[in-house]
Protein backbone atom coordinates (compact mmCIF):
# COMPACT_ATOMS: atom_id res chain seq x y z
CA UNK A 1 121.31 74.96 158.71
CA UNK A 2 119.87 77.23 156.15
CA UNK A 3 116.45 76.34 155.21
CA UNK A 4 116.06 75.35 151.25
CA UNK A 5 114.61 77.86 148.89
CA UNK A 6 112.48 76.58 145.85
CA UNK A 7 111.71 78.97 142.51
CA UNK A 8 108.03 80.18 142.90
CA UNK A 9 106.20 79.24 139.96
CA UNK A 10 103.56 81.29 138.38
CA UNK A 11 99.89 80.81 139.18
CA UNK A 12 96.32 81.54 137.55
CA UNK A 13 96.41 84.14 135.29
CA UNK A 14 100.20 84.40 135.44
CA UNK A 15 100.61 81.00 134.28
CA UNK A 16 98.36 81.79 131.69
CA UNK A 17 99.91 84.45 130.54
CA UNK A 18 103.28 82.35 130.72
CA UNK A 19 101.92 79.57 128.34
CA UNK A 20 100.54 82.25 126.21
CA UNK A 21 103.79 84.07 125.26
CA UNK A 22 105.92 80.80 125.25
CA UNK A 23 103.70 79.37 122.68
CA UNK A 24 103.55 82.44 120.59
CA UNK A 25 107.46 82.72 120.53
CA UNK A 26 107.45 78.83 119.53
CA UNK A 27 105.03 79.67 116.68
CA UNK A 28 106.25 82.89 115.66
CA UNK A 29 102.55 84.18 116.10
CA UNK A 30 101.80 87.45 117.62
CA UNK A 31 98.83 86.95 120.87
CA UNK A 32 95.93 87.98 119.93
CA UNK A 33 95.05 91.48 120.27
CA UNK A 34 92.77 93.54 118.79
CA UNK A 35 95.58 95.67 117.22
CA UNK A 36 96.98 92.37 115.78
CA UNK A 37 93.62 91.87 114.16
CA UNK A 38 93.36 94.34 112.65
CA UNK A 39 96.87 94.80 111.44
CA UNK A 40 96.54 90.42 109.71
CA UNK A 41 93.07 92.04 108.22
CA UNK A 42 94.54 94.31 106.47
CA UNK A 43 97.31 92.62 105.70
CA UNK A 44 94.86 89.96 103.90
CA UNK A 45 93.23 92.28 102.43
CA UNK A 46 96.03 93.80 100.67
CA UNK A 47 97.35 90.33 99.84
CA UNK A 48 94.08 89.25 97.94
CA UNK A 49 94.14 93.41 96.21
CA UNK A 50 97.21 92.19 94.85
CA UNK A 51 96.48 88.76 93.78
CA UNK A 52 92.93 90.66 92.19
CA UNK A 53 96.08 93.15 89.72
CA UNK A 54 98.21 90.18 89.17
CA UNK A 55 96.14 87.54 88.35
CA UNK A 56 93.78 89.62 86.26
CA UNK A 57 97.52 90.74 84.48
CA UNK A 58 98.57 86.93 84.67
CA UNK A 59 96.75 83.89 85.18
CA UNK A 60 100.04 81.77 85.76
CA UNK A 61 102.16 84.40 88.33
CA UNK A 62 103.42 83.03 91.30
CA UNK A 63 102.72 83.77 95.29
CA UNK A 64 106.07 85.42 95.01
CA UNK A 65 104.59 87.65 92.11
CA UNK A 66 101.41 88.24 94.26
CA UNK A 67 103.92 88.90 97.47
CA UNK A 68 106.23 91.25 95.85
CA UNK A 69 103.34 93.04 94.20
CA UNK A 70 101.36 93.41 97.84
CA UNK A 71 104.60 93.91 99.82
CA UNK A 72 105.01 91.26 102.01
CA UNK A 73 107.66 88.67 102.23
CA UNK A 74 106.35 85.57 100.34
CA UNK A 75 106.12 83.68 103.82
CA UNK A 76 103.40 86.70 104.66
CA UNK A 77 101.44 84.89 102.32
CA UNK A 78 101.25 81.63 103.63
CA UNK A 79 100.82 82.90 107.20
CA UNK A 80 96.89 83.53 105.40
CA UNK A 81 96.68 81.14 102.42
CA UNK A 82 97.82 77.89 102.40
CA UNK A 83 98.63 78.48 98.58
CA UNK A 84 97.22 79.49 95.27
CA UNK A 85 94.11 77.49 95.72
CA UNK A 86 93.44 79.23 98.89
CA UNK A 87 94.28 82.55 97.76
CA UNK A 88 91.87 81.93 94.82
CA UNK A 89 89.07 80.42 97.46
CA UNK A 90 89.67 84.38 99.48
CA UNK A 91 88.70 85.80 95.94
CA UNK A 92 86.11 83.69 95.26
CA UNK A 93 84.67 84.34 98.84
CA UNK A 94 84.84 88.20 98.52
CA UNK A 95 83.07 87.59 95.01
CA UNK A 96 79.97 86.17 96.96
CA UNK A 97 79.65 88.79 99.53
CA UNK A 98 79.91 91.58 97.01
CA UNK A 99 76.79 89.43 94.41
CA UNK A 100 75.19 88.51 97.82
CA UNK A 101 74.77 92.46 98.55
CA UNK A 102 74.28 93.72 94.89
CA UNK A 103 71.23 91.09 95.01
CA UNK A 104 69.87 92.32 98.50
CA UNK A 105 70.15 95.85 97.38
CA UNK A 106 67.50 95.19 94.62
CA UNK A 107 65.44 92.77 96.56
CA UNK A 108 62.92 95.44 97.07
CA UNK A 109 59.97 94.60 94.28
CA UNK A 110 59.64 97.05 91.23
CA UNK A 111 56.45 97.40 89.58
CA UNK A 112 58.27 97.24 86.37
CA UNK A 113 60.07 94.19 86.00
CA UNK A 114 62.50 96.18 83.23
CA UNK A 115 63.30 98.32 85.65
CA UNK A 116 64.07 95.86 88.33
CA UNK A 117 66.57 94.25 85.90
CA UNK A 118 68.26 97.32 84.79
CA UNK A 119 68.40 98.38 88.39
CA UNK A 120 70.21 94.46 88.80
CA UNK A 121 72.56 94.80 86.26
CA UNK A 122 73.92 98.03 86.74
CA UNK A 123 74.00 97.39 90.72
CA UNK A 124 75.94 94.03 90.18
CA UNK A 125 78.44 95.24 87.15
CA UNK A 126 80.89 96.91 89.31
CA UNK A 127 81.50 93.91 91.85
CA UNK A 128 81.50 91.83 88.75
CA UNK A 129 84.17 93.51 86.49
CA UNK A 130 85.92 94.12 89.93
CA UNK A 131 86.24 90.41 90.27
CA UNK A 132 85.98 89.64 86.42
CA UNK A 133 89.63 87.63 87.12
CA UNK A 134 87.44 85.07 88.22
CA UNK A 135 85.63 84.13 85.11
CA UNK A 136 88.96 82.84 84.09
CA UNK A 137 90.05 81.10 87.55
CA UNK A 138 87.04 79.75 87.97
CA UNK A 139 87.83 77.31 84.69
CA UNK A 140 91.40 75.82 86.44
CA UNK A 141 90.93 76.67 89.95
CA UNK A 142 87.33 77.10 91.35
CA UNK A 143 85.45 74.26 89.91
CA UNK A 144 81.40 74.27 88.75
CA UNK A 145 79.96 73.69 92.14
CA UNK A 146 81.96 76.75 93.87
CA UNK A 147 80.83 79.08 90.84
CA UNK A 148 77.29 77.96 90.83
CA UNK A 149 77.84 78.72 94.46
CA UNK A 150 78.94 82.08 94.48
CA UNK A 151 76.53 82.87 91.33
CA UNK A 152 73.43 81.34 93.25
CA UNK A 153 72.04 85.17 94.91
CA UNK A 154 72.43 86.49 91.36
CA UNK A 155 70.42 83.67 89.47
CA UNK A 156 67.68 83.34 91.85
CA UNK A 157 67.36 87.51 91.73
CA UNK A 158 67.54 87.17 87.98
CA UNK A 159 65.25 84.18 87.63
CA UNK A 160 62.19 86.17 89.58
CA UNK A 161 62.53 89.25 88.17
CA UNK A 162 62.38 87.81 84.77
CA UNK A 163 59.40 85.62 85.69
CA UNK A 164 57.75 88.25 86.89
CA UNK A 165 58.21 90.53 83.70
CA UNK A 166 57.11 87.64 81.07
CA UNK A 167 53.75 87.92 83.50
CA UNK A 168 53.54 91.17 82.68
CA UNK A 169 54.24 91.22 79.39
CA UNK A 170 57.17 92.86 79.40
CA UNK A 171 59.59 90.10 78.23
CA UNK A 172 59.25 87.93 75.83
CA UNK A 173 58.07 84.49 76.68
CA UNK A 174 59.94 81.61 74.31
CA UNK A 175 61.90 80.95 76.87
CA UNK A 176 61.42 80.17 80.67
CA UNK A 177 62.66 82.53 83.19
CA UNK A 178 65.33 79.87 84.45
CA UNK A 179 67.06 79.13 81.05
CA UNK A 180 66.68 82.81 79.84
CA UNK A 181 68.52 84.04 83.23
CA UNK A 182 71.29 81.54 82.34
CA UNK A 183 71.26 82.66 79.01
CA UNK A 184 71.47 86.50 80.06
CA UNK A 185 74.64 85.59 82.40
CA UNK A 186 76.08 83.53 79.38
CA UNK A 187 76.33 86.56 78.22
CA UNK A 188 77.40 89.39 80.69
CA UNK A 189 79.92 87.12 81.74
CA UNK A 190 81.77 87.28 77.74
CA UNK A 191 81.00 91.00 77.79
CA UNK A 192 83.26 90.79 81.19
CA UNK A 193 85.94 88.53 79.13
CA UNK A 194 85.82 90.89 76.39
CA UNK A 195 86.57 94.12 78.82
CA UNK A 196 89.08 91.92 80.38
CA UNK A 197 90.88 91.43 76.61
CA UNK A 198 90.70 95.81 76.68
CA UNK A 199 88.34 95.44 73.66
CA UNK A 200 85.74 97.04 75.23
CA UNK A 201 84.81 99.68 78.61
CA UNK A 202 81.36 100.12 79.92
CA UNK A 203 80.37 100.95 83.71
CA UNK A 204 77.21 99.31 82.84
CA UNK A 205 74.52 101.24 81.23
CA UNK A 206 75.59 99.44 78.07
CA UNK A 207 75.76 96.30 79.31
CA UNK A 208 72.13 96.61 81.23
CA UNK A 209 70.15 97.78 77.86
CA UNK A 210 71.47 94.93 76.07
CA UNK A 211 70.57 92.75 78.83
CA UNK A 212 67.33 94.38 78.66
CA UNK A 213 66.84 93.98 74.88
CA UNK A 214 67.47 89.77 74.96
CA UNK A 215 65.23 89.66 77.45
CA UNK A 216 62.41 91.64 74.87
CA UNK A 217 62.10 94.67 75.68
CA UNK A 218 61.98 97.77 72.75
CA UNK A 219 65.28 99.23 72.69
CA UNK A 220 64.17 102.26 73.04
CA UNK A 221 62.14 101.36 75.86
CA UNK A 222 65.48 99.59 77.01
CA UNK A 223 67.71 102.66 76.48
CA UNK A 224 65.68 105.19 78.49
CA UNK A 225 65.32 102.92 80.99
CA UNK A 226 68.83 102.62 81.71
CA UNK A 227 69.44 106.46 81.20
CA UNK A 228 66.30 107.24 83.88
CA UNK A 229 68.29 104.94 86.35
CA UNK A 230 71.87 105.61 85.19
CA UNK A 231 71.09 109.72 85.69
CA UNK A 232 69.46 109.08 89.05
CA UNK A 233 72.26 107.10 90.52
């Protein structure tokens, strides 16, 4: 009698490996590698570059809109966002890292607290008219407490900086530093809304010696300022 023959099954890291690809082909998700990480990163990223054009363009288009404009199918998208209200929570996230850094960047104390907040302003300006499509969003889609969040770095910068310059004289002092900072992003945040209409450009010298001029300081005082720092960078 021939003896019986039974299918070996795979063992320790076989198995694993096994389990692995079976429950990436019932998933449809690559294994992780560190090529496929890189390759969803980038994907991502160029999924929330196109949201950035489109939603700045558009505050109502579609995933498929964003999708078509970032060159993935639209179910791309939903492999990383769950839907708009994710895709707008990636924005808003990238919008704290980049107002998280501009405030580290100036950290470093300035004798002159004018200078300090030029040097803010015109740091932060480019990560916030590169995510100006937020000051929009933020009214439908991120709420108060998720903006206060992501605006928290910049305020508390602001709020020292302008503390310190009323002790020095150098601003003027009717208003506390807290209510005067809120004041001051008041309004940078309609000079963003008014580039984002095309009624007006600036890179950000402008928009740093006006800052600097509600705060109190001379504008001409204000305007070389800026220039001095503007040149140097």
């Amino acid at each position: 009698m021939t003896p019986r023959t039974h299918p070996r099954t795979p063992t320790g890291s076989a198995t694993a490996t096994a389990t692995a690809t079976a429950t990436a082909s019932a998933t449809g998700s690559p294994t992780s590698s560190p090529t496929g990480s890189a390759t969803r990163s980038r994907t991502r990223a160029r999924i929330l570059e196109a949201a950035r054009r489109e939603l700045g363009r558009d505050p109502d288009c579609t995933l498929a809109d964003i999708a078509e404009a970032a060159g993935v199918a639209r179910r791309t998208v939903y492999v990383h966002f769950t839907g708009r209200a994710a895709l707008v929570e990636g924005l808003a996230a990238d919008a704290a890292e980049a107002v998280r850094l501009a405030s580290e960047a100036t950290r470093a104390p300035s004798p002159d607290a004018a200078t300090a907040l030029a040097r803010f302003v015109l740091t932060l300006w480019p990560a916030a008219d590169r995510y100006r499509v937020l000051v929009h969003l933020a009214r439908q889609d991120l709420g108060a407490r998720r903006v206060d969040e992501v605006l928290a770095p910049a305020r508390t910068a602001v709020a020292g900086i302008l503390a310190r310059g009323q002790r020095q004289g150098a601003f003027h002092t009717t208003v506390p530093p807290g209510p005067l900072s809120r004041a001051l992003e008041a309004y940078l945040l309609s000079l963003l809304e008014t580039a984002d209409a095309h009624a007006w450009t600036d890179d950000g010298p402008t928009a740093a010696t006006t800052a600097l001029i509600a705060a109190g300081v001379d504008t001409d005082l204000a305007t070389t300022t800026v220039r001095r720092l503007h040149t140097a960078h």
